[in-house]
Structure formats: structure tokens, C-alpha cells
N, C-alpha and C. Protein backbone atom coordinates (compact mmCIF):
# COMPACT_ATOMS: atom_id res chain seq x y z
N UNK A 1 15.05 116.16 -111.92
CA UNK A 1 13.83 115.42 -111.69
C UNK A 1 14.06 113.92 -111.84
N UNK A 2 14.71 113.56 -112.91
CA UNK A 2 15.13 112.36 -112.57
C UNK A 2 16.11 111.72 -111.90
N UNK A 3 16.85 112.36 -111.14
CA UNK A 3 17.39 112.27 -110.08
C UNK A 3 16.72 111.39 -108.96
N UNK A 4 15.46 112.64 -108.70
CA UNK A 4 14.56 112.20 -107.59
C UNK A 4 14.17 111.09 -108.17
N UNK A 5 13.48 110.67 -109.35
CA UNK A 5 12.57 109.78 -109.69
C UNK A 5 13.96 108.18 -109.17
N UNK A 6 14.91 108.15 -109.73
CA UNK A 6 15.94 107.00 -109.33
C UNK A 6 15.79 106.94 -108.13
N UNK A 7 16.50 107.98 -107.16
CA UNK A 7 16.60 107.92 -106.00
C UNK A 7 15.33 107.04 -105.26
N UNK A 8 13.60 107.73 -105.75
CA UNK A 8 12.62 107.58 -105.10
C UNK A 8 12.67 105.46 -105.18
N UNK A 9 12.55 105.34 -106.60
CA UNK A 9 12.70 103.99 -106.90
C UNK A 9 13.98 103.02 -106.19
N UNK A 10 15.00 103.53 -105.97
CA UNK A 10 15.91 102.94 -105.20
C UNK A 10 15.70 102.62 -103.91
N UNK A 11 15.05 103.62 -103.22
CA UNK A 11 14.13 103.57 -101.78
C UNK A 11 13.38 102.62 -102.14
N UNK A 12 12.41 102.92 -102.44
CA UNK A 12 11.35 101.96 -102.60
C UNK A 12 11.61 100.34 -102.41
N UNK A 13 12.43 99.50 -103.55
CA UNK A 13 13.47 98.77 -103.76
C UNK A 13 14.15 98.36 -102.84
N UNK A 14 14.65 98.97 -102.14
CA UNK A 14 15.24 99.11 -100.95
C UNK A 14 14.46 98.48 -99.93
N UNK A 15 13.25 99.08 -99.37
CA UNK A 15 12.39 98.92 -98.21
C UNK A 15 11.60 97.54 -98.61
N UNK A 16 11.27 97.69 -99.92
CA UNK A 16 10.56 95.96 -100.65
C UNK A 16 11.48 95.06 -99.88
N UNK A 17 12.76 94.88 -100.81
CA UNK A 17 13.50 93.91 -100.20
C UNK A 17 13.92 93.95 -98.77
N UNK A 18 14.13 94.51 -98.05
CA UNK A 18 14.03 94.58 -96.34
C UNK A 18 12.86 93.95 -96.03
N UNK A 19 11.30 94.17 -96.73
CA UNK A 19 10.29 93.62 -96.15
C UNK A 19 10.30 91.99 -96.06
N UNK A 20 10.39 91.67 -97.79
CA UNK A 20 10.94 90.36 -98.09
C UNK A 20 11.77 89.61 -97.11
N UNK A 21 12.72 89.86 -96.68
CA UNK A 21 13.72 89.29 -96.22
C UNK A 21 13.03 89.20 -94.78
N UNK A 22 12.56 90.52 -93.82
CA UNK A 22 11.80 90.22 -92.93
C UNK A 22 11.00 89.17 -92.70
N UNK A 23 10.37 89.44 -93.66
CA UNK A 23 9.25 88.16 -93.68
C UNK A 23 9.18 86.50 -93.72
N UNK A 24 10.79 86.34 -94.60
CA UNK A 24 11.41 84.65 -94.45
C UNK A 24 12.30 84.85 -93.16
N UNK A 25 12.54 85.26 -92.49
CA UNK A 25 12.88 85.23 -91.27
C UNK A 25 11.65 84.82 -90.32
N UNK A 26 11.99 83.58 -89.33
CA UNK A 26 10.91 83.04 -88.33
C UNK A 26 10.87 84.14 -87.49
N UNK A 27 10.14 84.32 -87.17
CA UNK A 27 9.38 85.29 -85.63
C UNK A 27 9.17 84.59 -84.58
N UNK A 28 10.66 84.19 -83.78
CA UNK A 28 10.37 83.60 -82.67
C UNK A 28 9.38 83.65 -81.28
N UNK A 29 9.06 85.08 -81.61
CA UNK A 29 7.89 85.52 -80.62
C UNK A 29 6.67 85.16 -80.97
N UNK A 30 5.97 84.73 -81.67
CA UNK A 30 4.89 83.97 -82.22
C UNK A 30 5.04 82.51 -82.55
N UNK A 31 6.19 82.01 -82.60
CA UNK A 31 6.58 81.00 -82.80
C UNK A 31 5.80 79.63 -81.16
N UNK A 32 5.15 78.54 -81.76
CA UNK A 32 4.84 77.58 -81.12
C UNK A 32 5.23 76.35 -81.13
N UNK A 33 6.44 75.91 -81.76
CA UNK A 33 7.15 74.46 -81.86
C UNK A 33 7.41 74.11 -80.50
N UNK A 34 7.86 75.09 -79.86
CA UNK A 34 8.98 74.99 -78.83
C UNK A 34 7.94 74.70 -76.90
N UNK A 35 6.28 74.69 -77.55
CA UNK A 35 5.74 75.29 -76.13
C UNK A 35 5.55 73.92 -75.38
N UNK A 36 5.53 72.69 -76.24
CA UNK A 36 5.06 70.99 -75.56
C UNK A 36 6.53 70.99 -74.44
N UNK A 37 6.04 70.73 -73.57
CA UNK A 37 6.98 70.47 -72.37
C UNK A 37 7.51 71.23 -71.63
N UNK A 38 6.68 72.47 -72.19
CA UNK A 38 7.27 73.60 -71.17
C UNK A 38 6.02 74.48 -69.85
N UNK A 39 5.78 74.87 -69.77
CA UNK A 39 5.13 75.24 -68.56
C UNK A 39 4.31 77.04 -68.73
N UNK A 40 3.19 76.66 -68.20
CA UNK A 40 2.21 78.02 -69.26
C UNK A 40 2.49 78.62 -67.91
N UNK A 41 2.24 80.14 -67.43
CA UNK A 41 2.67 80.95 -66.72
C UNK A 41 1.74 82.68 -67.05
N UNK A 42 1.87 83.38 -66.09
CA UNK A 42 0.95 84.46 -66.54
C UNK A 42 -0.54 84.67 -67.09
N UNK A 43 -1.17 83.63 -65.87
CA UNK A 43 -2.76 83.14 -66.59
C UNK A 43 -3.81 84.01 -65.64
N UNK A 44 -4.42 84.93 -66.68
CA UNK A 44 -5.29 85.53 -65.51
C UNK A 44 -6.36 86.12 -66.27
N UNK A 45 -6.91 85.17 -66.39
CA UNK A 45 -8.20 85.31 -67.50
C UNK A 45 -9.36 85.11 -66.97
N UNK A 46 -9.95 86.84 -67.60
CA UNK A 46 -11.44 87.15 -67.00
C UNK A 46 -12.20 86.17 -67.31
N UNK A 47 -13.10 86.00 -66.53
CA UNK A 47 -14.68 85.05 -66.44
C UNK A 47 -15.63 86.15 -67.66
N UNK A 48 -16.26 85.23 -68.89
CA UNK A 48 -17.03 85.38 -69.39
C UNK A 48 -18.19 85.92 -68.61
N UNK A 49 -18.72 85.93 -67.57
CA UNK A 49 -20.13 85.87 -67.30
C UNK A 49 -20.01 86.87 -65.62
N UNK A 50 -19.11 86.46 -64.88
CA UNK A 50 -19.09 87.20 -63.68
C UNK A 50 -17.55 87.93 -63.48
N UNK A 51 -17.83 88.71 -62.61
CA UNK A 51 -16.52 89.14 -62.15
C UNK A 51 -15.41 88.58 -61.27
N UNK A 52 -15.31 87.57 -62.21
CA UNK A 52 -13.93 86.30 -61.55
C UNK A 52 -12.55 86.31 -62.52
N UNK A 53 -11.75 85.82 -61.76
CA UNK A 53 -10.06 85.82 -62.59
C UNK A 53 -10.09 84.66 -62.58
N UNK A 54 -9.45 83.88 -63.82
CA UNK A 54 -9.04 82.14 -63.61
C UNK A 54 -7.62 82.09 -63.74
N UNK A 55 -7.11 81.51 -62.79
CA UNK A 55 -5.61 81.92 -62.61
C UNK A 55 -4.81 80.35 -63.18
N UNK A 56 -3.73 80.63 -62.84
CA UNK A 56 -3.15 78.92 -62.80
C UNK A 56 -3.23 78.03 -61.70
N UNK A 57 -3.85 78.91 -60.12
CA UNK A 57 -3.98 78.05 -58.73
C UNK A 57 -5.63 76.83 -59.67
N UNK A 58 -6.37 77.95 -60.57
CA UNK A 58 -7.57 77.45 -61.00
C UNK A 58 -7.01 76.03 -61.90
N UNK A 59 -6.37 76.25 -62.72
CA UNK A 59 -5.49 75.21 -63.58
C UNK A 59 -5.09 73.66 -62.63
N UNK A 60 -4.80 74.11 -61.73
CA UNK A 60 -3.50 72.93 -60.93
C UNK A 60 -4.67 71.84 -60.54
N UNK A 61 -6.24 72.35 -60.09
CA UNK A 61 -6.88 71.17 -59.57
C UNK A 61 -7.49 70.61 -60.64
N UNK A 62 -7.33 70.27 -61.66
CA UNK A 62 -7.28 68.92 -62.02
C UNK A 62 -6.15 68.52 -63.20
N UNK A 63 -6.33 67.21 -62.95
CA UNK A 63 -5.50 66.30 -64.06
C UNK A 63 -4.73 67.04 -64.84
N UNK A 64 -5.98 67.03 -65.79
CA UNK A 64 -5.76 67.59 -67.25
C UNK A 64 -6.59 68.47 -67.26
N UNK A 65 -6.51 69.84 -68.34
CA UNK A 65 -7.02 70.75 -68.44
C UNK A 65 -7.22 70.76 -70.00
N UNK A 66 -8.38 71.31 -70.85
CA UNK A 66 -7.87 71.58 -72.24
C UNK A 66 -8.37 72.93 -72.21
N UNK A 67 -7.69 73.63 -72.85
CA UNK A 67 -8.32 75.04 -73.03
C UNK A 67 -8.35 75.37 -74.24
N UNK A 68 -9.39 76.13 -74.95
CA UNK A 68 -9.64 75.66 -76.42
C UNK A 68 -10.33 77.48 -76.79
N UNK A 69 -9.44 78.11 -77.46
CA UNK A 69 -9.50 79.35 -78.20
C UNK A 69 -10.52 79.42 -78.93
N UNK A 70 -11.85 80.18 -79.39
CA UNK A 70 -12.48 80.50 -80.00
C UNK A 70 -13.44 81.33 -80.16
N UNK A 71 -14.28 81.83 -81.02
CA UNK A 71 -14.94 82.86 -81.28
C UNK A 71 -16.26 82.39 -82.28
N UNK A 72 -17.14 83.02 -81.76
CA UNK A 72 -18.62 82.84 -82.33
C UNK A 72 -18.26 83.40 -83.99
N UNK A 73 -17.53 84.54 -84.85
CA UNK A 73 -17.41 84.44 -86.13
C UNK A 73 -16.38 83.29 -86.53
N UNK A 74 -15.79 82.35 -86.00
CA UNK A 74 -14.83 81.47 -86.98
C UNK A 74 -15.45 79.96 -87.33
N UNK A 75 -15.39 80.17 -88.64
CA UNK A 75 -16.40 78.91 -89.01
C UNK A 75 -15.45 77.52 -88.62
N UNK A 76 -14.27 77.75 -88.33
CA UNK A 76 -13.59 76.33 -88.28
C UNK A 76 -13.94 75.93 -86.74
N UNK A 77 -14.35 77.08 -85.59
CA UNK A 77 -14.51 76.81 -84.69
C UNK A 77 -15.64 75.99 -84.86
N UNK A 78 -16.85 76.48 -84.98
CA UNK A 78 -18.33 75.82 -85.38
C UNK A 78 -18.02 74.03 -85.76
N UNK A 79 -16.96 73.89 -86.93
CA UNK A 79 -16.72 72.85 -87.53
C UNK A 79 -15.96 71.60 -86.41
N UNK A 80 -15.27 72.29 -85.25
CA UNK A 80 -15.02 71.29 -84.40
C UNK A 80 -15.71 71.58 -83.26
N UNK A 81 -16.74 72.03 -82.79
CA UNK A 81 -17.86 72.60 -81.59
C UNK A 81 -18.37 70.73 -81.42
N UNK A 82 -18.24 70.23 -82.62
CA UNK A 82 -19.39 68.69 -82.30
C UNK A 82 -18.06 67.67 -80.95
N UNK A 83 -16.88 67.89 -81.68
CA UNK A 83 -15.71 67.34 -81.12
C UNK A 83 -15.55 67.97 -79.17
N UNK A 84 -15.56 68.99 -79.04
CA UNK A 84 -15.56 69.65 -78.16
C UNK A 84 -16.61 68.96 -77.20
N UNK A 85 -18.18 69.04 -77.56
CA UNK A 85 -19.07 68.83 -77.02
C UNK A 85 -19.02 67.17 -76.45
N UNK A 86 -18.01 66.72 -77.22
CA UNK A 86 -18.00 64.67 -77.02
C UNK A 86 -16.96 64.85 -76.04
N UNK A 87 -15.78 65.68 -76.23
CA UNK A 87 -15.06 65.85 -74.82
C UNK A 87 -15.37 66.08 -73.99
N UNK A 88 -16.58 66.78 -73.56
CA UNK A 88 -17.04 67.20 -72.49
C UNK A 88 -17.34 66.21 -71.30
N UNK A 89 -17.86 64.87 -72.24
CA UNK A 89 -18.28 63.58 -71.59
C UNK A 89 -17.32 62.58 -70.49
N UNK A 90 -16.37 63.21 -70.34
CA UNK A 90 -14.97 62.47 -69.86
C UNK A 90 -15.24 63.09 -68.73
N UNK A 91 -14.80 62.24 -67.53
CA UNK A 91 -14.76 62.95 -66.62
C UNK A 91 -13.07 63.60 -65.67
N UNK A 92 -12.45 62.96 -66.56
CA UNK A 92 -10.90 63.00 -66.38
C UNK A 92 -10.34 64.32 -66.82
N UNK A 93 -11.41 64.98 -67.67
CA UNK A 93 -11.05 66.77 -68.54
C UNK A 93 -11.71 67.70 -68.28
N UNK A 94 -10.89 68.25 -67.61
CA UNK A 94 -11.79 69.81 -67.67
C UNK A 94 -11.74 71.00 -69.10
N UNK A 95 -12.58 71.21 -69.05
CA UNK A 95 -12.44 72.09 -70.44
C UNK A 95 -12.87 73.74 -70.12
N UNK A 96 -11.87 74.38 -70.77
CA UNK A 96 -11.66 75.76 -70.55
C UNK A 96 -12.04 76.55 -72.28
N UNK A 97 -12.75 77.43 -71.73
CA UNK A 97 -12.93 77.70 -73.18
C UNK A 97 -12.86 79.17 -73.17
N UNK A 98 -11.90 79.73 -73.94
CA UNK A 98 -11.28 81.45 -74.18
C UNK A 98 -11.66 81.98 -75.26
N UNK A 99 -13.00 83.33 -75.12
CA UNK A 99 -13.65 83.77 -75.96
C UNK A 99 -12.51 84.40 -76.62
N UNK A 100 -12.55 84.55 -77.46
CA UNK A 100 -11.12 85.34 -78.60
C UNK A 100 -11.69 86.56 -79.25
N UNK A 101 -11.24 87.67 -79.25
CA UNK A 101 -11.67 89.20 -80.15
C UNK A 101 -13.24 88.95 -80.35
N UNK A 102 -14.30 88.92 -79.49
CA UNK A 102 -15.49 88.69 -79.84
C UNK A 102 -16.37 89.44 -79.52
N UNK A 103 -17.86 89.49 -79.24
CA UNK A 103 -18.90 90.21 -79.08
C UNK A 103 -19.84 89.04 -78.24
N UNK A 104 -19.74 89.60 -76.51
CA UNK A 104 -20.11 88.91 -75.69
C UNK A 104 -21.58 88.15 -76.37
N UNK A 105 -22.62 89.34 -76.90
CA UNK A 105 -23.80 88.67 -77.37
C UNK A 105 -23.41 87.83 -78.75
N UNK A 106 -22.67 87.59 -79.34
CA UNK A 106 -22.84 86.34 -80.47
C UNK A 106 -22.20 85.57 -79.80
N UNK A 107 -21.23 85.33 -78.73
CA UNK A 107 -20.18 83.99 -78.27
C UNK A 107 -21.89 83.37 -77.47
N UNK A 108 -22.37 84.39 -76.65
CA UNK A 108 -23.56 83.59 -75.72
C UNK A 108 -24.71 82.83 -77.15
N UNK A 109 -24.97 83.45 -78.09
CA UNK A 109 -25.67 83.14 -79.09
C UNK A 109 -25.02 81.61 -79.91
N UNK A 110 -23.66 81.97 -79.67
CA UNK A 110 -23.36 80.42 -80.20
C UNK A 110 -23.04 79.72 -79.20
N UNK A 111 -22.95 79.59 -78.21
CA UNK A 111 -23.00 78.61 -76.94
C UNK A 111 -24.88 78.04 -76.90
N UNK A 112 -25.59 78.79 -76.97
CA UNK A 112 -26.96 78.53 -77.02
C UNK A 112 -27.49 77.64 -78.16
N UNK A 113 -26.87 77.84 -79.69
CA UNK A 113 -26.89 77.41 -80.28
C UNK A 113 -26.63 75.97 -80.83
N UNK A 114 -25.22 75.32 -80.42
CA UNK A 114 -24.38 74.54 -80.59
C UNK A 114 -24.19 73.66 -79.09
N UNK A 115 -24.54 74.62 -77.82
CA UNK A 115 -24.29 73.84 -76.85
C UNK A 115 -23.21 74.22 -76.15
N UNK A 116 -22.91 74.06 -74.73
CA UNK A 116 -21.67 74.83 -73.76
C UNK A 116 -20.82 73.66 -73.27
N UNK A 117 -19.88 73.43 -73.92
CA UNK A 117 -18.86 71.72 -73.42
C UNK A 117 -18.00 73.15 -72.45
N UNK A 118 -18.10 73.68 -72.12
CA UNK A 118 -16.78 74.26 -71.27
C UNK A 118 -17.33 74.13 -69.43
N UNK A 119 -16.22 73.95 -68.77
CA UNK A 119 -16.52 73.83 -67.11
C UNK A 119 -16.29 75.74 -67.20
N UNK A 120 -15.00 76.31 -67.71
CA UNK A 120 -15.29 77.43 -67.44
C UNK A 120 -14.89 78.41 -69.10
N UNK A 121 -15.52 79.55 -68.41
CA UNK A 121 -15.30 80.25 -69.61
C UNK A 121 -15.08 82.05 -69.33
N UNK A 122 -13.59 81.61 -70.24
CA UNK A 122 -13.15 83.05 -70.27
C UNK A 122 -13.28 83.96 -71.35
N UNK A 123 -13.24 85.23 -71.23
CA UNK A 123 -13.22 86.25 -72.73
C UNK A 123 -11.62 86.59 -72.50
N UNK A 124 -11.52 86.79 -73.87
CA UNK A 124 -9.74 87.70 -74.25
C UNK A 124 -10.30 88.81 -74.82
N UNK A 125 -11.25 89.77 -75.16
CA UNK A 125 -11.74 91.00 -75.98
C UNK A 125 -10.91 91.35 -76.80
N UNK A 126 -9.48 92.01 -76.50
CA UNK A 126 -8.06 92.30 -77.19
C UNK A 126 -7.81 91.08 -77.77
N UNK A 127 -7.23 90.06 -77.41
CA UNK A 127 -6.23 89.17 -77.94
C UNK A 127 -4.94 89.04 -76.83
N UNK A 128 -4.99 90.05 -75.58
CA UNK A 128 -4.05 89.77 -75.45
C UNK A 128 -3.58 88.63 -74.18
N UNK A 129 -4.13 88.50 -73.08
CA UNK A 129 -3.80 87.26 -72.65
C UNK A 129 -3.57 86.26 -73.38
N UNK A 130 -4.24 85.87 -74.74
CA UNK A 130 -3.55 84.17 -75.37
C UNK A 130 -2.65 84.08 -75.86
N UNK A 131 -2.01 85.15 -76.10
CA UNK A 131 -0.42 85.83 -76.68
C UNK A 131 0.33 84.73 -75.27
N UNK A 132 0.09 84.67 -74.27
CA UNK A 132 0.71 84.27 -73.32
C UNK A 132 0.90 82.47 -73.54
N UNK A 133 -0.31 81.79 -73.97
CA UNK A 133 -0.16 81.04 -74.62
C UNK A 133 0.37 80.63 -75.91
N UNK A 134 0.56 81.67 -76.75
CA UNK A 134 1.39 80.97 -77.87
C UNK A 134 0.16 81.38 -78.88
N UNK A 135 -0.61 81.44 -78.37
CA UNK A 135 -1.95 81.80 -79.58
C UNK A 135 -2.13 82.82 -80.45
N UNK A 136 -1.97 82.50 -82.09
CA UNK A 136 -1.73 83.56 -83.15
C UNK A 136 -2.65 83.60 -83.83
N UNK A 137 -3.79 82.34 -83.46
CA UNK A 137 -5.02 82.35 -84.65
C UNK A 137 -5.80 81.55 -83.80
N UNK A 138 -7.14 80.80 -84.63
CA UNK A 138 -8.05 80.32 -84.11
C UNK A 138 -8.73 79.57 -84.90
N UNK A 139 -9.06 78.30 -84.25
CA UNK A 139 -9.48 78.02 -83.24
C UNK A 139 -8.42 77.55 -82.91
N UNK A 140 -7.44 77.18 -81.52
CA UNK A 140 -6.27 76.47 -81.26
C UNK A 140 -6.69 76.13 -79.53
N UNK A 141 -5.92 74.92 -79.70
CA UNK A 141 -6.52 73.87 -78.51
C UNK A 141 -4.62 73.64 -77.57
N UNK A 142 -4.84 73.95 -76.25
CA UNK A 142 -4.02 73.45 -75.52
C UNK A 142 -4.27 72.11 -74.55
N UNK A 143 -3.99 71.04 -74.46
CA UNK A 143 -4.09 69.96 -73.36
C UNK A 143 -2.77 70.14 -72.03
N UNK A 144 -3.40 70.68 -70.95
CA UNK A 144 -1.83 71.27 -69.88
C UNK A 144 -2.54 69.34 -68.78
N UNK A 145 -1.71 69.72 -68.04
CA UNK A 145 -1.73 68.68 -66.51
C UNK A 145 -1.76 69.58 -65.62
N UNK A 146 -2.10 68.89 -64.26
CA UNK A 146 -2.08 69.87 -63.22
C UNK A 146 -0.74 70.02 -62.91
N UNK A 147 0.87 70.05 -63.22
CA UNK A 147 1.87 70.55 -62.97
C UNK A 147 2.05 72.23 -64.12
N UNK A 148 1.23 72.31 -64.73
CA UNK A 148 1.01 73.45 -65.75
C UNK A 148 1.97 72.74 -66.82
N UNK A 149 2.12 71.61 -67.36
CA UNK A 149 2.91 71.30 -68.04
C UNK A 149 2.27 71.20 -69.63
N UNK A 150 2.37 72.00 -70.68
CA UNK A 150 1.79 71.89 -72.01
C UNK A 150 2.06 70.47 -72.49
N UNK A 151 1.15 69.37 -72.87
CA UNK A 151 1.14 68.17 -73.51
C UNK A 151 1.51 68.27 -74.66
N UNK A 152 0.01 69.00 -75.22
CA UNK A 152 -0.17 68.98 -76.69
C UNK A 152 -0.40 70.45 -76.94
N UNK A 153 -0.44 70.72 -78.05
CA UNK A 153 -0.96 72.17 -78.68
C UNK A 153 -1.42 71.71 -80.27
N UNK A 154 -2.64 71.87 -80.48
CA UNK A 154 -3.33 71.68 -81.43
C UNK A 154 -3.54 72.84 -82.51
N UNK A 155 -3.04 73.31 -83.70
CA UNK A 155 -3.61 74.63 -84.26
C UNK A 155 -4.65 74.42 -85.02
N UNK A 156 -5.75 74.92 -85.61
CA UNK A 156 -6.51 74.93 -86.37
C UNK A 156 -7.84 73.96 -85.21
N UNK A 157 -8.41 73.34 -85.96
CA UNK A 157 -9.54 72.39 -85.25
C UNK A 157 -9.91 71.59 -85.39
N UNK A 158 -10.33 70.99 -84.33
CA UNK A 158 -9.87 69.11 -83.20
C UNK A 158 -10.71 68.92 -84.61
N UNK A 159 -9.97 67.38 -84.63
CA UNK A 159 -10.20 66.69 -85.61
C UNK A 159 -10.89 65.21 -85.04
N UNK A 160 -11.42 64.22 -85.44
CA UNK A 160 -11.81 62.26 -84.98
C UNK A 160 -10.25 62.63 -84.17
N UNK A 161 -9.13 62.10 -85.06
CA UNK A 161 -7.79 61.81 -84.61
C UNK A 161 -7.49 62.62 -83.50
N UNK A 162 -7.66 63.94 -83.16
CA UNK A 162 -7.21 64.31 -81.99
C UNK A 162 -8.28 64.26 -81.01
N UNK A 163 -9.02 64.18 -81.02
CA UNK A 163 -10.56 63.30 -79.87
C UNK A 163 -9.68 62.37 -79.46
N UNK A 164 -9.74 61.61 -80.24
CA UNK A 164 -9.49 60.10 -79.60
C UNK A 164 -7.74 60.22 -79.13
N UNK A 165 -6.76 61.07 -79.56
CA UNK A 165 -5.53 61.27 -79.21
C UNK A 165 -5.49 61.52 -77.56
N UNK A 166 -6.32 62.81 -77.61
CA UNK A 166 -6.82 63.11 -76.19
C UNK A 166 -7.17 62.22 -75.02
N UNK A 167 -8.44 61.35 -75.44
CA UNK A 167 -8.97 60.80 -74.83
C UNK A 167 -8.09 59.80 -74.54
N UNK A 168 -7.44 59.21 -74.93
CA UNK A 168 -6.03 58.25 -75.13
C UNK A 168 -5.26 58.65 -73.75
N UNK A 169 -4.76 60.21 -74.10
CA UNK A 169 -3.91 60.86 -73.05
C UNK A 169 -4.10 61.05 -71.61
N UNK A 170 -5.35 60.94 -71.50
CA UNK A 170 -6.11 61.71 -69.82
C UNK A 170 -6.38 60.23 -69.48
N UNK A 171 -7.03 59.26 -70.33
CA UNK A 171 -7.05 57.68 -69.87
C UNK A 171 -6.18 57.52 -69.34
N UNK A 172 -4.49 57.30 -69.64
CA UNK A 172 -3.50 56.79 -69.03
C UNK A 172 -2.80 57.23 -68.31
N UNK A 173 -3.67 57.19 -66.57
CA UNK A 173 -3.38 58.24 -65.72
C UNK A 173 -2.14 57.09 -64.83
């Protein structure tokens, strides 16, 4: 019996430290350092509201694009919704906005609420189209050009400093 009992604890021990070690290892597949200057691809994200696809042909006509991840439960989204809504005012940005793991009636409830800065708007239900972007959490903000070229990638939410970073960027055409 105590045989087993060592053995069991040695396993155990065993699989801990494998997890450990897993875990300080980077996960290049989630990994986003690497996405500024490279080129977004595989975009085919349902229309919130009708039965439309927004592709990357949708992407290419204009400038700049920002597309900005979020969901009616994330309070950090709410916390940069005021930032969003002042971008809207530019006429140099189009703004894309990707419902994330949500519930069509609270995303429409907080668009009603707070106000709609997006030209268009897509749902992800799963999560899994923003995987294509690089997207592991939320709220997270991409700025592309019409060559599909990633500028910036923002994680967490727009801040004064990245407003005005932005607005900086699409100015100096």
C-alpha cells in the first residue's frame, strides 16, 4: 500500500512540475508582439444585425480601419466606450466593432445605452474568428490601413494617450 501511495505522489509531482514548466514557456500561438507590420488575413466576420460577411475586400476601402473587440459584460469595455465614441468624429476612421462571446440582446442594450461609434458591426458568438487576429481577451483594439497592414494593436482599453496616438496616425496621411 505504500508502494502505491509513493508511486501515486511521484505521479502527481511529476505532472505538477510538467504543468509548471508548461506554463513559463511562451505560447507562441496566442502570442501578439510579433502582429505590428504584418498583414491580417482570414476575415470573414458575420454582420451583427443582417445576413452579411465583412471580409478584407470590406477592410481595403478605406485608409484606416480600427476594429475594436468587445462585449456588453466587460466593464473595461464600458470604461473606454467614451474614447471610442470621440473616434467616431474623424472622418479619416472607420470603426469596426466585434461583438465578443456575447448575448445579441445585452451588446444591442449597451449600444443603446452608451451610444453606437461603429460604421460596422460584427458578432464572434464562439471567440473564434478574433483568434485570427491575435485576440486573447478584451477589450483589444486593432488600427490596420487599407493595404491590411496592422499599425498598432492596443490590449486592454483606449486610453486619452491612445485617442490622441490614433488620431495623430490617420492625420498624417
Amino acid at each position: 500500500m505504500q508502494r502505491i501511495i509513493k508511486f501515486t505522489f511521484i505521479l502527481i509531482l511529476i505532472f505538477t512540475i510538467g504543468i509548471f514548466y508548461l506554463s513559463l514557456k511562451k505560447d507562441n500561438n496566442y502570442s501578439t508582439v510579433n502582429l505590428v507590420g504584418k498583414k491580417i488575413h482570414n476575415v470573414k466576420l458575420e454582420s451583427f444585425e443582417e445576413d452579411k460577411l465583412f471580409t478584407l475586400e470590406d477592410l481595403k476601402k478605406n485608409n484606416f480601419t480600427l476594429i475594436n473587440f468587445w462585449a456588453s459584460w466587460c466593464a473595461p469595455c464600458r470604461a473606454e466606450h467614451p474614447i471610442l465614441m470621440n473616434l467616431n468624429k474623424t472622418q479619416k476612421l472607420k470603426m469596426v466593432g466585434v461583438n465578443f462571446k456575447d448575448k445579441k440582446k445585452n451588446a444591442e442594450s449597451f449600444l443603446n445605452d452608451l451610444g453606437n461609434p461603429y460604421d460596422f458591426i460584427a458578432r464572434d458568438e464562439l471567440g473564434k474568428q478574433s483568434i485570427n487576429f491575435g485576440i486573447y481577451g478584451i477589450p483589444e483594439t486593432i488600427l490596420i490601413n487599407k493595404e491590411l497592414l496592422i499599425i498598432k494593436k492596443y490590449v486592454g482599453p483606449l486610453n486619452k494617450q491612445d485617442y490622441y496616438k490614433i488620431l495623430e496616425i490617420v492625420s498624417n496621411l
